[in-house]
N, C-alpha and C. Protein backbone atom coordinates (compact mmCIF):
# COMPACT_ATOMS: atom_id res chain seq x y z
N UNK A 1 0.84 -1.19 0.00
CA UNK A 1 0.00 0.00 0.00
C UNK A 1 0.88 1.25 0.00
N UNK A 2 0.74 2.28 -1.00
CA UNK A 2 1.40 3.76 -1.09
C UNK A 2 1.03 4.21 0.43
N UNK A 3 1.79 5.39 0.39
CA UNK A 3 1.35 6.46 1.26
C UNK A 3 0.59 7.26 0.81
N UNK A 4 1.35 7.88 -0.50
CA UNK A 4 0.60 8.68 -1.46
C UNK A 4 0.03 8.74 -2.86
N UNK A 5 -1.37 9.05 -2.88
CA UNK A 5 -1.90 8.68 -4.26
C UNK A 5 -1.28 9.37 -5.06
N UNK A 6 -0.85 8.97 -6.00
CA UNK A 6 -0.78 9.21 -7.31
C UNK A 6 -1.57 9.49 -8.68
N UNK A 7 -2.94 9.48 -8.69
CA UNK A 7 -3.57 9.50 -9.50
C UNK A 7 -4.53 11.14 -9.72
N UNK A 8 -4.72 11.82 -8.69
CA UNK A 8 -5.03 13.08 -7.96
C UNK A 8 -4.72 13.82 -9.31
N UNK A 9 -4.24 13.98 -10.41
CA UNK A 9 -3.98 14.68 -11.77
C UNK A 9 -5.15 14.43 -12.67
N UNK A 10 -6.09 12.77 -12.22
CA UNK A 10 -7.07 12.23 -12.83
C UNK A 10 -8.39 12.85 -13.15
N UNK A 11 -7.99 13.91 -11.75
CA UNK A 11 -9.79 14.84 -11.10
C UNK A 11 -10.23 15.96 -12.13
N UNK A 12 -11.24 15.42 -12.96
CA UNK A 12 -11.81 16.33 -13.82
C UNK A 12 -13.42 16.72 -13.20
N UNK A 13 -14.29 15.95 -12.19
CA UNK A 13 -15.30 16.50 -11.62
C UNK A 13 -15.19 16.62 -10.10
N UNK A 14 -16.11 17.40 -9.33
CA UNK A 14 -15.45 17.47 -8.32
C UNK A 14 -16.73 17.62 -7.37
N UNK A 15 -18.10 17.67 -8.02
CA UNK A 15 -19.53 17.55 -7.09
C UNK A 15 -20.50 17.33 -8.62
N UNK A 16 -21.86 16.87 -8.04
CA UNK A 16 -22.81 16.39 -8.74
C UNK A 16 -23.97 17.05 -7.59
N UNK A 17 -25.08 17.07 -8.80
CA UNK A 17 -26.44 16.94 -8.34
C UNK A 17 -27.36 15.66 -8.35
N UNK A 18 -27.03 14.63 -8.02
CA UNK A 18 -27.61 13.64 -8.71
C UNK A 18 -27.05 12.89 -6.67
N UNK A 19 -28.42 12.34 -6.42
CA UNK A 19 -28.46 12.09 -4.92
C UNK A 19 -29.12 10.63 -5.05
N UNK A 20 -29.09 9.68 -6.00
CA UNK A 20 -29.51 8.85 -5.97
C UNK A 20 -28.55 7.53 -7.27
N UNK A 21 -28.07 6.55 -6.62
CA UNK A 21 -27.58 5.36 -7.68
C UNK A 21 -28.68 5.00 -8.42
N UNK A 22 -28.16 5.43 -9.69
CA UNK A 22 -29.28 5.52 -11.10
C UNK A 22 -28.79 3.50 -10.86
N UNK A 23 -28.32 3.04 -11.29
CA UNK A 23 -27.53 1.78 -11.53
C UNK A 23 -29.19 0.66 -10.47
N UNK A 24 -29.10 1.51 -8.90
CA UNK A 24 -30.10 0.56 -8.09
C UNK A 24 -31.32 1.07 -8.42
N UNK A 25 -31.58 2.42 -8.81
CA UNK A 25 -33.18 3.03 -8.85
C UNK A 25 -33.97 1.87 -10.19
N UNK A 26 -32.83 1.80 -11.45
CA UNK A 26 -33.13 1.04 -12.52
C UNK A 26 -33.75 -0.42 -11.86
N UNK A 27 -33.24 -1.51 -11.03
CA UNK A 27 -33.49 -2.53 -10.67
C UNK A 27 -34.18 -2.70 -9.24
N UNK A 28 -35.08 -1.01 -8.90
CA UNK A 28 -35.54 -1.53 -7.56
C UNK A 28 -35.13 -1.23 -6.49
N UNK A 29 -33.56 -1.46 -6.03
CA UNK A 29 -33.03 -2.21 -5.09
C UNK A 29 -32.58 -0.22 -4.43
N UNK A 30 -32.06 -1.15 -3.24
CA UNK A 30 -32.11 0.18 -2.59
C UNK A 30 -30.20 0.67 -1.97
N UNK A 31 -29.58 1.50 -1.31
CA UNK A 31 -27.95 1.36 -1.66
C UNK A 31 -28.16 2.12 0.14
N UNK A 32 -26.89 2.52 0.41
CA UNK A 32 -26.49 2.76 1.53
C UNK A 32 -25.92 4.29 1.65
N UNK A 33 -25.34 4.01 0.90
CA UNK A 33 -24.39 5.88 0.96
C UNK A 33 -23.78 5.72 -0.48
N UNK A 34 -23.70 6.96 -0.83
CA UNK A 34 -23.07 7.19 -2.59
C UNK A 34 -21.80 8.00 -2.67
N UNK A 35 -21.01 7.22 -3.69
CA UNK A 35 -19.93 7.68 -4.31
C UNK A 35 -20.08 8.42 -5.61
N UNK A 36 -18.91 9.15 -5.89
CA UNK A 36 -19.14 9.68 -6.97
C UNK A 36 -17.50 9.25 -7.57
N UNK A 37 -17.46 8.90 -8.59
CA UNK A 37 -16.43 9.19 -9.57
C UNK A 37 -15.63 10.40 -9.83
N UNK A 38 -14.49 10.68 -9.52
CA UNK A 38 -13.93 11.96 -10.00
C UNK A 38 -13.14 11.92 -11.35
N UNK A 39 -13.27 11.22 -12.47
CA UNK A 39 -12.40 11.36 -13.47
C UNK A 39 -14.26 11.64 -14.50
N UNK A 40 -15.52 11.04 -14.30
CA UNK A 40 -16.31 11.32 -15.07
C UNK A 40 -17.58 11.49 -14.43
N UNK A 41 -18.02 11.62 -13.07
CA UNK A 41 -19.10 11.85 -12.20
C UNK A 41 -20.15 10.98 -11.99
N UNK A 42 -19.84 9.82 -12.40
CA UNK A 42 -20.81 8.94 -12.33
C UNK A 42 -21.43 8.51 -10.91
N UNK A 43 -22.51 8.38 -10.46
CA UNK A 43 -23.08 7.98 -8.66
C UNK A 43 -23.12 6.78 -8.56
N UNK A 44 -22.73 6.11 -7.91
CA UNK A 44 -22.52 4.88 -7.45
C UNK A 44 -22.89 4.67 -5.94
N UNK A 45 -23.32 3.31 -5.82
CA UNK A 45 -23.28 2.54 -4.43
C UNK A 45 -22.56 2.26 -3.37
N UNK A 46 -22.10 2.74 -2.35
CA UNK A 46 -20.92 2.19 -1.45
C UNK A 46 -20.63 0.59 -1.88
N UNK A 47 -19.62 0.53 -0.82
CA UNK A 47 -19.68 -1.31 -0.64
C UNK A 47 -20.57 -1.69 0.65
N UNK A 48 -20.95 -0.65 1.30
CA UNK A 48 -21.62 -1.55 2.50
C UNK A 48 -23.31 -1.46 1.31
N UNK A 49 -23.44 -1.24 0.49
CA UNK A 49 -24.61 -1.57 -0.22
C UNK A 49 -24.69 -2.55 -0.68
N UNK A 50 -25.73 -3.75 -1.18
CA UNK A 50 -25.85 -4.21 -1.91
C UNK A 50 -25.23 -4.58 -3.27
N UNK A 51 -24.90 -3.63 -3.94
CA UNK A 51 -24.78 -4.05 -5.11
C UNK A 51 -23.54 -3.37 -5.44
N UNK A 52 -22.78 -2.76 -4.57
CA UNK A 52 -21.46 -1.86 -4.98
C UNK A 52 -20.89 -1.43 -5.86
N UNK A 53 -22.01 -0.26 -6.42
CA UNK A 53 -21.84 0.22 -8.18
C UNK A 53 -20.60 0.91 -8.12
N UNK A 54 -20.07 1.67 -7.38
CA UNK A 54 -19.38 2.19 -7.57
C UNK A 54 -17.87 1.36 -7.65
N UNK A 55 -17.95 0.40 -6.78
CA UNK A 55 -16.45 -0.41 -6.76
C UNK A 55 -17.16 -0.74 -8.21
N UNK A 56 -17.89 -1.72 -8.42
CA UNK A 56 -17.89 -1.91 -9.49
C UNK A 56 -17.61 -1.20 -10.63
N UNK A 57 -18.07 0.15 -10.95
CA UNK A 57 -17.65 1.54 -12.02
C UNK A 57 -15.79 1.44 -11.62
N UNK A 58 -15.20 1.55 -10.97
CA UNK A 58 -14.04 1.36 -11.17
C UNK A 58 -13.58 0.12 -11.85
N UNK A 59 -13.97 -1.15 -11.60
CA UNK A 59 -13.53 -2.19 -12.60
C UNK A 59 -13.83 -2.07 -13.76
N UNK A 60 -14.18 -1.35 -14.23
CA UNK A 60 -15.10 -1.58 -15.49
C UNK A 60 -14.21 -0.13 -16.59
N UNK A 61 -14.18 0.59 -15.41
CA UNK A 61 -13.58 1.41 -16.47
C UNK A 61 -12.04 1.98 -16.04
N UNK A 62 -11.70 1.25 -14.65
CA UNK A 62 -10.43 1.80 -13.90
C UNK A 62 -10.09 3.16 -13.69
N UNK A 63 -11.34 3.93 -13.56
CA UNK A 63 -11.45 5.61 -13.39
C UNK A 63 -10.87 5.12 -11.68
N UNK A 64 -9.86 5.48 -11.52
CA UNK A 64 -8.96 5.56 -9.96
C UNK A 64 -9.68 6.11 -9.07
N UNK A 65 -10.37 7.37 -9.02
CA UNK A 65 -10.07 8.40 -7.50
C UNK A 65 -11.93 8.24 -7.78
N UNK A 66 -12.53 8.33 -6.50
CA UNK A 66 -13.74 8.51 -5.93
C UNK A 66 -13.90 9.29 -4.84
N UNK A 67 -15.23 10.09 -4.86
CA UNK A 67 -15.29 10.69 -3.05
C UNK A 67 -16.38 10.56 -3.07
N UNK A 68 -17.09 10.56 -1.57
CA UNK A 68 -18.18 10.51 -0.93
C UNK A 68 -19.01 11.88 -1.19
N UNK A 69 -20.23 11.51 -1.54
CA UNK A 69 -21.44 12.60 -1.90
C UNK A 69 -22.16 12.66 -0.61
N UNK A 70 -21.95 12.44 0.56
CA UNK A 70 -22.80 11.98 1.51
C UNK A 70 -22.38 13.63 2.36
N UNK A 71 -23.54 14.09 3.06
CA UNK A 71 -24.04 15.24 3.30
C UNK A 71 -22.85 15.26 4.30
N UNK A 72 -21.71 16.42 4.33
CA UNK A 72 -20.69 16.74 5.58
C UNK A 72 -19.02 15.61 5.12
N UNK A 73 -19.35 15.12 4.28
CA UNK A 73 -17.88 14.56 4.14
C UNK A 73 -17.29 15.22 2.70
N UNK A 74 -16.40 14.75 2.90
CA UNK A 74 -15.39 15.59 1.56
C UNK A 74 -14.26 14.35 0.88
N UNK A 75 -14.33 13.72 1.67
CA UNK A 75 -13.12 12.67 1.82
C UNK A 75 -13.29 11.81 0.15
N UNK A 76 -11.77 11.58 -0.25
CA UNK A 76 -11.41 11.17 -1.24
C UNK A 76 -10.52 9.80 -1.21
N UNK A 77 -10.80 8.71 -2.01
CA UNK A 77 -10.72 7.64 -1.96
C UNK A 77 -9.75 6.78 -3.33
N UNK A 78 -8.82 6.49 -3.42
CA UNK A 78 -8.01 6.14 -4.50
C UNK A 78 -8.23 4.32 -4.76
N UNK A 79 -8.98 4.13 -5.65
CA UNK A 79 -9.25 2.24 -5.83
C UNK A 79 -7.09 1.68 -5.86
N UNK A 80 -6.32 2.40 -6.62
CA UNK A 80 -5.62 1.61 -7.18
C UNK A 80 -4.56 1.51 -5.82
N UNK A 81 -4.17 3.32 -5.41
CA UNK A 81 -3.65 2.92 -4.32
C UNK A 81 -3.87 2.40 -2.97
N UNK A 82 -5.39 2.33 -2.56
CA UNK A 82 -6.14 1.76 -1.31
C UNK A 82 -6.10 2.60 -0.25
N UNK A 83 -5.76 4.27 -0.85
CA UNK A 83 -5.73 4.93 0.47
C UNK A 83 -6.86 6.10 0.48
N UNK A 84 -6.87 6.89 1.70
CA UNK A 84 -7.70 7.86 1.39
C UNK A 84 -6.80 8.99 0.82
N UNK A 85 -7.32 9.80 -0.12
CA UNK A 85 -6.04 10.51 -1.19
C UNK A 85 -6.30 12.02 -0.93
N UNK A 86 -7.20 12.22 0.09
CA UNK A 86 -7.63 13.86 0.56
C UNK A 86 -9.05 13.78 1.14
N UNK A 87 -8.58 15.17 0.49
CA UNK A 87 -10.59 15.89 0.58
C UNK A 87 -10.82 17.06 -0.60
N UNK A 88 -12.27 16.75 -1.06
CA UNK A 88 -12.44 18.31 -1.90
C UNK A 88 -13.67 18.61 -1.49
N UNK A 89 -13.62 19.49 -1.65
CA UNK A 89 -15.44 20.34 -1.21
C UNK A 89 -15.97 21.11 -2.38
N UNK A 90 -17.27 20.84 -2.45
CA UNK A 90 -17.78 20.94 -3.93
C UNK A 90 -17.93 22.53 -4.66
């Protein structure tokens, strides 16, 4: 495990309006807390959800850096290096 992310050059979005995983609303199902993508903004599912769209959106397209959309956090999340890689505020 790094100390420091490396990928932080990746961040082309940095907040969304979008308060709901399109991915679970499509099939029903319901999610826990949402991520957002910072290389293309996509909303995703935690992992303590069900269906973990968002880990999943990183396999799929290996977009690295994510942060939490969840009301009072800022915190930033790197898939490749496994660390937390900051904070941004929207």
């Amino acid at each position: 495990m790094k100390e420091e992310c490396t990928h932080l050059d990746q961040i082309k979005v940095r907040s969304t309006d979008k308060h709901v995983c399109e991915e679970c609303v499509k099939t029903g199902d319901k999610w826990v807390h949402l991520r957002m993508c910072l290389v293309c903004g996509k909303v995703g599912c935690c992992d303590s959800s069900k269906n973990t769209h968002a880990t999943k959106h990183f396999h799929s397209t290996k977009h690295p850096v994510m942060r939490s959309v969840e009301r009072g956090e800022s915190w930033v999340w790197c898939y490749i290096d496994e660390i937390q890689a900051g904070e941004i505020t929207a």
